[in-house]
C-alpha atoms as a PDB file:
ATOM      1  CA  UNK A   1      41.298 130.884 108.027  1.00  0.00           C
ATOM      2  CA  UNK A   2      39.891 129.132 105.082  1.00  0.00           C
ATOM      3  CA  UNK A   3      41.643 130.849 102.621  1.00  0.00           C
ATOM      4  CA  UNK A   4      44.749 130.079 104.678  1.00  0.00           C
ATOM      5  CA  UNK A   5      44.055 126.376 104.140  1.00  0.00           C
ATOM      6  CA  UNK A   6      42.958 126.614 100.754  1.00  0.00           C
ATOM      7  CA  UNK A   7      46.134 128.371  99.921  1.00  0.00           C
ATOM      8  CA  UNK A   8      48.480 125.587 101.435  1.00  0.00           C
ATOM      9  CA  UNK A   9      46.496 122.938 100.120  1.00  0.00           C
ATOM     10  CA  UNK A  10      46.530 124.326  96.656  1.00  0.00           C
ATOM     11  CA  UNK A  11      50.770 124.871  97.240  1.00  0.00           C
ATOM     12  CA  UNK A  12      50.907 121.189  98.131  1.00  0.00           C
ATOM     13  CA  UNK A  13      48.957 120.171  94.744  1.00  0.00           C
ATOM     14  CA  UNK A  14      51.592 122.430  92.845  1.00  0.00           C
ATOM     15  CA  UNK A  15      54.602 120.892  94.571  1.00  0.00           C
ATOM     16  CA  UNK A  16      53.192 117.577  93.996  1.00  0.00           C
ATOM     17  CA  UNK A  17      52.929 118.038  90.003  1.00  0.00           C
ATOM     18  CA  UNK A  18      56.482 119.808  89.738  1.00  0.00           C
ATOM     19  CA  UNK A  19      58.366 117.275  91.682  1.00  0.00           C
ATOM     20  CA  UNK A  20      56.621 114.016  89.976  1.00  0.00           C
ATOM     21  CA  UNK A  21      58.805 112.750  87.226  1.00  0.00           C
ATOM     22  CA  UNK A  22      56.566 111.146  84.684  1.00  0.00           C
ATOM     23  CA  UNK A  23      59.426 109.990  82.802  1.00  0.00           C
ATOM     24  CA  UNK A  24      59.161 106.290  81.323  1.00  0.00           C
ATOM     25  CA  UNK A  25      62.630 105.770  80.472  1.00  0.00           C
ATOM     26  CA  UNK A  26      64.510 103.415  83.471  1.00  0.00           C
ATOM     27  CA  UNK A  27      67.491 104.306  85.099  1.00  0.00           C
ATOM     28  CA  UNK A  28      70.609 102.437  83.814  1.00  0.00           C
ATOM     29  CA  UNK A  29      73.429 101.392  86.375  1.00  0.00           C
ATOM     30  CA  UNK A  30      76.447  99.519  84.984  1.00  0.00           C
ATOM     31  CA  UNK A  31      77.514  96.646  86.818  1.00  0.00           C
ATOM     32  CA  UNK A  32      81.309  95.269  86.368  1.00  0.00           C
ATOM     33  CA  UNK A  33      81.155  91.751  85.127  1.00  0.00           C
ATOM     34  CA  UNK A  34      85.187  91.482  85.801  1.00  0.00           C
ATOM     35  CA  UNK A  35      84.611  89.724  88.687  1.00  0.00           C
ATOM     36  CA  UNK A  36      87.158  87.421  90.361  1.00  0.00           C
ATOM     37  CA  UNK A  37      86.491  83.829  90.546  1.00  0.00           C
ATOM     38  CA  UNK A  38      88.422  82.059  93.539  1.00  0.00           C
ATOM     39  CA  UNK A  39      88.993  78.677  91.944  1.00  0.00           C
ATOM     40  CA  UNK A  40      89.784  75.672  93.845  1.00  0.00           C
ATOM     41  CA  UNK A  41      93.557  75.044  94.416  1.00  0.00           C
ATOM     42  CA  UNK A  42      95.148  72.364  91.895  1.00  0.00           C
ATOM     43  CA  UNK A  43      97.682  70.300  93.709  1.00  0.00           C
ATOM     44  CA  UNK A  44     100.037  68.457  91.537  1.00  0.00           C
ATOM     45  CA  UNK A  45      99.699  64.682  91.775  1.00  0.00           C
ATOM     46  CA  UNK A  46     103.427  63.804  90.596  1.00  0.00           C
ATOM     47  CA  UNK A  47     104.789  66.489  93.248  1.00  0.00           C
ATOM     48  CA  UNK A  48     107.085  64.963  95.781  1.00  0.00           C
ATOM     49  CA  UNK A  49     104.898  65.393  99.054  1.00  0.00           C
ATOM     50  CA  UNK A  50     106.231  66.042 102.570  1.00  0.00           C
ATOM     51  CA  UNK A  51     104.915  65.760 106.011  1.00  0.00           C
ATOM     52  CA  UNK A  52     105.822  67.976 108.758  1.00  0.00           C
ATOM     53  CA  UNK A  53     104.857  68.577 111.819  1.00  0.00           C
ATOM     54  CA  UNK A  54     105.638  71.618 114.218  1.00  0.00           C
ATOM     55  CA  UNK A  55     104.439  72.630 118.029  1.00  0.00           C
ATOM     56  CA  UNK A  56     102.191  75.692 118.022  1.00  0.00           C
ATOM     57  CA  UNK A  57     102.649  78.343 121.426  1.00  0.00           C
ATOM     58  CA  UNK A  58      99.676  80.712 122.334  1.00  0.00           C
ATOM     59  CA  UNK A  59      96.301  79.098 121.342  1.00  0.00           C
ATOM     60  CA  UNK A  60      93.442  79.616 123.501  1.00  0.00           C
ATOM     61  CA  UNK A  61      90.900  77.411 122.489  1.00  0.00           C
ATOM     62  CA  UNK A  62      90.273  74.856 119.866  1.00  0.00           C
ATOM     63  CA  UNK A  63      87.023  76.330 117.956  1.00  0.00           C
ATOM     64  CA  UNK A  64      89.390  79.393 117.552  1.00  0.00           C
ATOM     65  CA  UNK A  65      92.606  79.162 117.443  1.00  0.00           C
ATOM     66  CA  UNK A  66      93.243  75.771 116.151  1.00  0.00           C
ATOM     67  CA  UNK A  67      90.683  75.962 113.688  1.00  0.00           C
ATOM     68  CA  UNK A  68      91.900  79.168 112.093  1.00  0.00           C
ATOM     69  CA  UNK A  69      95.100  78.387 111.606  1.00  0.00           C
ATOM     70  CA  UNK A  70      94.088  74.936 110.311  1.00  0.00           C
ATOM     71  CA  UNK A  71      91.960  76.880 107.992  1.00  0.00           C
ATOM     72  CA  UNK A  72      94.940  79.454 106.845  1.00  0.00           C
ATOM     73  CA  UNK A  73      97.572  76.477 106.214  1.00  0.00           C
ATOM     74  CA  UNK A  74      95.087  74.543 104.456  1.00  0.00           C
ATOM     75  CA  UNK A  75      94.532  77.719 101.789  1.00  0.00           C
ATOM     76  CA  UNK A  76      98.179  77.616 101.199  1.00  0.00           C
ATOM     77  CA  UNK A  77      98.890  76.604  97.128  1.00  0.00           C
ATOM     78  CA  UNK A  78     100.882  73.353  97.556  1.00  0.00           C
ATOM     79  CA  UNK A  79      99.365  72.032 101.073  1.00  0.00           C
ATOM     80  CA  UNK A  80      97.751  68.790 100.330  1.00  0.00           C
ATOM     81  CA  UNK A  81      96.443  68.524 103.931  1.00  0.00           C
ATOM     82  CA  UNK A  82      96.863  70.419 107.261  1.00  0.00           C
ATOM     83  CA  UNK A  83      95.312  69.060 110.917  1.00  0.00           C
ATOM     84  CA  UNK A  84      95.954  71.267 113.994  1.00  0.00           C
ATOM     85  CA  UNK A  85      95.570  69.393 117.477  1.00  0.00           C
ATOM     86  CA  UNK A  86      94.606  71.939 120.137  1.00  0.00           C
ATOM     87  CA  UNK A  87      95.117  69.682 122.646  1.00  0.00           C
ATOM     88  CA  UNK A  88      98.903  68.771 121.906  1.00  0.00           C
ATOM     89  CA  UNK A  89      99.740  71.987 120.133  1.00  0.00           C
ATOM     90  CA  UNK A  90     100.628  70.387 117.654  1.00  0.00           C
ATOM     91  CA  UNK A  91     100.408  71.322 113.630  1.00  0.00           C
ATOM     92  CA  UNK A  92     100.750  68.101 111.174  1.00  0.00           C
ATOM     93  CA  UNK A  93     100.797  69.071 107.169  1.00  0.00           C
ATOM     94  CA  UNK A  94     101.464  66.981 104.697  1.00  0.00           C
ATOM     95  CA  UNK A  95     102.382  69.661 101.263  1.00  0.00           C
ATOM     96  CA  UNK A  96     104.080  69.811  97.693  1.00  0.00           C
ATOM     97  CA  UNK A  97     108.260  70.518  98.574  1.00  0.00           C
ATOM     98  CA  UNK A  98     108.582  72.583  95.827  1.00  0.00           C
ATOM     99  CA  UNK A  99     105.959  75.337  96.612  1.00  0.00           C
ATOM    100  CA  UNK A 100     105.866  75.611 100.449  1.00  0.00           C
ATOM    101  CA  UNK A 101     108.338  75.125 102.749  1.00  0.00           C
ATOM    102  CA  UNK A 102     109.220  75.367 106.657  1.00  0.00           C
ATOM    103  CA  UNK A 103     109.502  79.779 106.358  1.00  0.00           C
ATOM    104  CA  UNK A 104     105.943  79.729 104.524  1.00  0.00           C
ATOM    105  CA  UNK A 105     104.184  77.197 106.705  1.00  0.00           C
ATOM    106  CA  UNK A 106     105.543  79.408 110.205  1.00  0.00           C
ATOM    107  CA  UNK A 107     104.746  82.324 108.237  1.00  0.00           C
ATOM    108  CA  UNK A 108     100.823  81.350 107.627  1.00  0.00           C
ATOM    109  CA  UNK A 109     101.014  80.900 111.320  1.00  0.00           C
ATOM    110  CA  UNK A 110     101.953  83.968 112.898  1.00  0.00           C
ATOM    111  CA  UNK A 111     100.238  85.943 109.972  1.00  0.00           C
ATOM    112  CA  UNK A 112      96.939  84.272 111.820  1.00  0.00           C
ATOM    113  CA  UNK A 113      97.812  86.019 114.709  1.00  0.00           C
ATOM    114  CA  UNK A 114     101.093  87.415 115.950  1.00  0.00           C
ATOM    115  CA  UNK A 115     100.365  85.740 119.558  1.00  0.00           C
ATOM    116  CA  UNK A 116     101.045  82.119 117.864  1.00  0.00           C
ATOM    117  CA  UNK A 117     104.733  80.981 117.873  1.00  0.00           C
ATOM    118  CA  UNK A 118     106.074  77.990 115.979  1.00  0.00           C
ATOM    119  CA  UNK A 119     108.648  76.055 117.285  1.00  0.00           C
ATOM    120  CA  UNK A 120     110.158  72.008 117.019  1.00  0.00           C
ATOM    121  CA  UNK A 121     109.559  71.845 112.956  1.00  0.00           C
ATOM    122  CA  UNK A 122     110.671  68.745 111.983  1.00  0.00           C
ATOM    123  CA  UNK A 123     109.924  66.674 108.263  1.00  0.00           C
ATOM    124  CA  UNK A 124     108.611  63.589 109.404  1.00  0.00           C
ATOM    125  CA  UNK A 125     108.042  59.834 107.341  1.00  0.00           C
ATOM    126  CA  UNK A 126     104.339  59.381 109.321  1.00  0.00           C
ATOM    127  CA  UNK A 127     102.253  61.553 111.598  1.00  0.00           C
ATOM    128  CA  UNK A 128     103.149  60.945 115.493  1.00  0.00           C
ATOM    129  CA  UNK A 129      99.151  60.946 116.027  1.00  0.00           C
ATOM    130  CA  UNK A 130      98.753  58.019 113.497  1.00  0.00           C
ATOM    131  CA  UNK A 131     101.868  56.558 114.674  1.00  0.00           C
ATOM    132  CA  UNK A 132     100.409  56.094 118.070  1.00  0.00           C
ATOM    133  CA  UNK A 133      97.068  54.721 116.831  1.00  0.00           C
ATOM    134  CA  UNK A 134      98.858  52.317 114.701  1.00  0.00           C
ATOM    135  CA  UNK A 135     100.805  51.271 118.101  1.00  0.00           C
ATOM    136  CA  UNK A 136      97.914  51.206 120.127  1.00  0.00           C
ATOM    137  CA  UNK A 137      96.002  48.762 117.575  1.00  0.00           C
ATOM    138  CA  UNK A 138      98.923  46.637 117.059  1.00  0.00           C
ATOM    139  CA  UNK A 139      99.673  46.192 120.753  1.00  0.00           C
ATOM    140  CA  UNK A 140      96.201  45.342 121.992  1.00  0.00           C
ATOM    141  CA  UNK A 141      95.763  43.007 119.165  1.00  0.00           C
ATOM    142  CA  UNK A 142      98.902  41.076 119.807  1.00  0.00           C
ATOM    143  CA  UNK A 143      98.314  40.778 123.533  1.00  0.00           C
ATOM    144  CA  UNK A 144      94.525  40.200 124.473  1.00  0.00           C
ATOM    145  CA  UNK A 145      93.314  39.656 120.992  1.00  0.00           C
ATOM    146  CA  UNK A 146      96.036  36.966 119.413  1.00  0.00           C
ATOM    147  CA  UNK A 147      93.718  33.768 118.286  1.00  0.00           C
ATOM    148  CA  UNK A 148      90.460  35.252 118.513  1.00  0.00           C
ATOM    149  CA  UNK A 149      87.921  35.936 115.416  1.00  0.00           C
ATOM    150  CA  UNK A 150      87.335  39.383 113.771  1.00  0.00           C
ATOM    151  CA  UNK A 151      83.774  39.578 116.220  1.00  0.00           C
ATOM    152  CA  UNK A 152      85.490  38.585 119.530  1.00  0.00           C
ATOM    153  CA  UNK A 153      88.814  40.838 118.457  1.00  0.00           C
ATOM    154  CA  UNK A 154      86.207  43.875 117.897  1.00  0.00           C
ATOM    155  CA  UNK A 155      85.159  42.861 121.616  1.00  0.00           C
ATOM    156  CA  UNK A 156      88.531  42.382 123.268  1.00  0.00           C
ATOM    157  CA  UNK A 157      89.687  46.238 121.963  1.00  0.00           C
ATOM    158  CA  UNK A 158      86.010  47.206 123.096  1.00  0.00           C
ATOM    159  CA  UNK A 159      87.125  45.629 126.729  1.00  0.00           C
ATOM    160  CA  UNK A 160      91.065  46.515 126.159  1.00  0.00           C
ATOM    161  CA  UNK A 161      92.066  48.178 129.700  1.00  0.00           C
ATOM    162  CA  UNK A 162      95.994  49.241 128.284  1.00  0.00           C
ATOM    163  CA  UNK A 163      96.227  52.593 128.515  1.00  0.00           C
ATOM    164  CA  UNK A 164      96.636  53.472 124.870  1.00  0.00           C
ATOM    165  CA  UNK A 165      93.586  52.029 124.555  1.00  0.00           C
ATOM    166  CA  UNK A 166      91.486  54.343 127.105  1.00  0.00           C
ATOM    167  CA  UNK A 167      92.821  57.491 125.505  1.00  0.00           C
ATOM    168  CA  UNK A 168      91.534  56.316 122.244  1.00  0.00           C
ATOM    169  CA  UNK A 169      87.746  55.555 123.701  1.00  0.00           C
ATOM    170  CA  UNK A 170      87.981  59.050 125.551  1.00  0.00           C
ATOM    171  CA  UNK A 171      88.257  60.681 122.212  1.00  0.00           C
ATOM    172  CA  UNK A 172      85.360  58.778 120.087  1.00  0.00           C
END
């Protein structure tokens, strides 16, 4: 029995010193330096910019959905600005006329997901989301906040009860 271990342990030792590699030179990989860059997206200042705004069919959910289409349209060469609104389906994107147009802009949709259908595209002079801000500011000044200060103004839209007014608080 001794000479049995004797025997193994001196056929581990031999293994040992044949498989070692007592070699000093290091192993060389090659790594390819041709490496795409993604550079940022150059918009052209002089470019005659358009806003447009279209209803989007089939989101589920705002973190989702909205976000990654947002995201998509925004990646676009020529967009200068995209903003989805989950709530009113509704896609606003203000880009360069000569690179995108109506096709692309439904196209980045539905290439997010084929569930998402674009529909009501129309090239508009202001956003309909500003618009209504700009209405509800204008309104509520001119009827509660006429000859007051800039403090007691800030107040009266603080206090403004119109309903314009309410949706605006619910959202801050």
């Amino acid at each position: 029995m001794k000479t049995l271990k004797d025997i193994l342990a001196l056929v581990m030792v031999m293994m040992l010193m044949v498989s070692c590699k007592n070699e000093s030179n290091p192993e060389v990989k090659t790594v390819d330096t041709n490496i795409a860059v993604k550079t940022e997206k150059v918009l052209n200042l002089d470019a005659n910019f358009v806003k447009s705004e279209f209803t989007i069919e089939g989101m589920t959910c705002e973190i989702g959905c909205a976000k990654l289409i947002e995201r998509n349209i925004n990646k676009m060469d020529g967009v200068k600005s995209a903003k989805v609104d989950f709530n009113n389906k509704l896609a606003m994107v203000e880009y360069d006329d000569a690179v995108v147009n109506h096709n692309s802009l439904e196209a980045a949709v539905t290439k997010s997901a084929d569930i998402y259908k674009v529909s009501e595209m129309k090239t508009v002079k202001e956003f309909s989301a500003k618009k209504k801000d700009k209405e509800c500011d204008e309104n509520c000044n001119m009827a509660c906040c006429k000859d007051k200060t800039e403090v007691e103004k800030k107040e009266c839209a603080e206090n403004c009860t119109k309903a314009c007014c309410a949706e605006k608080k619910g959202k801050a």
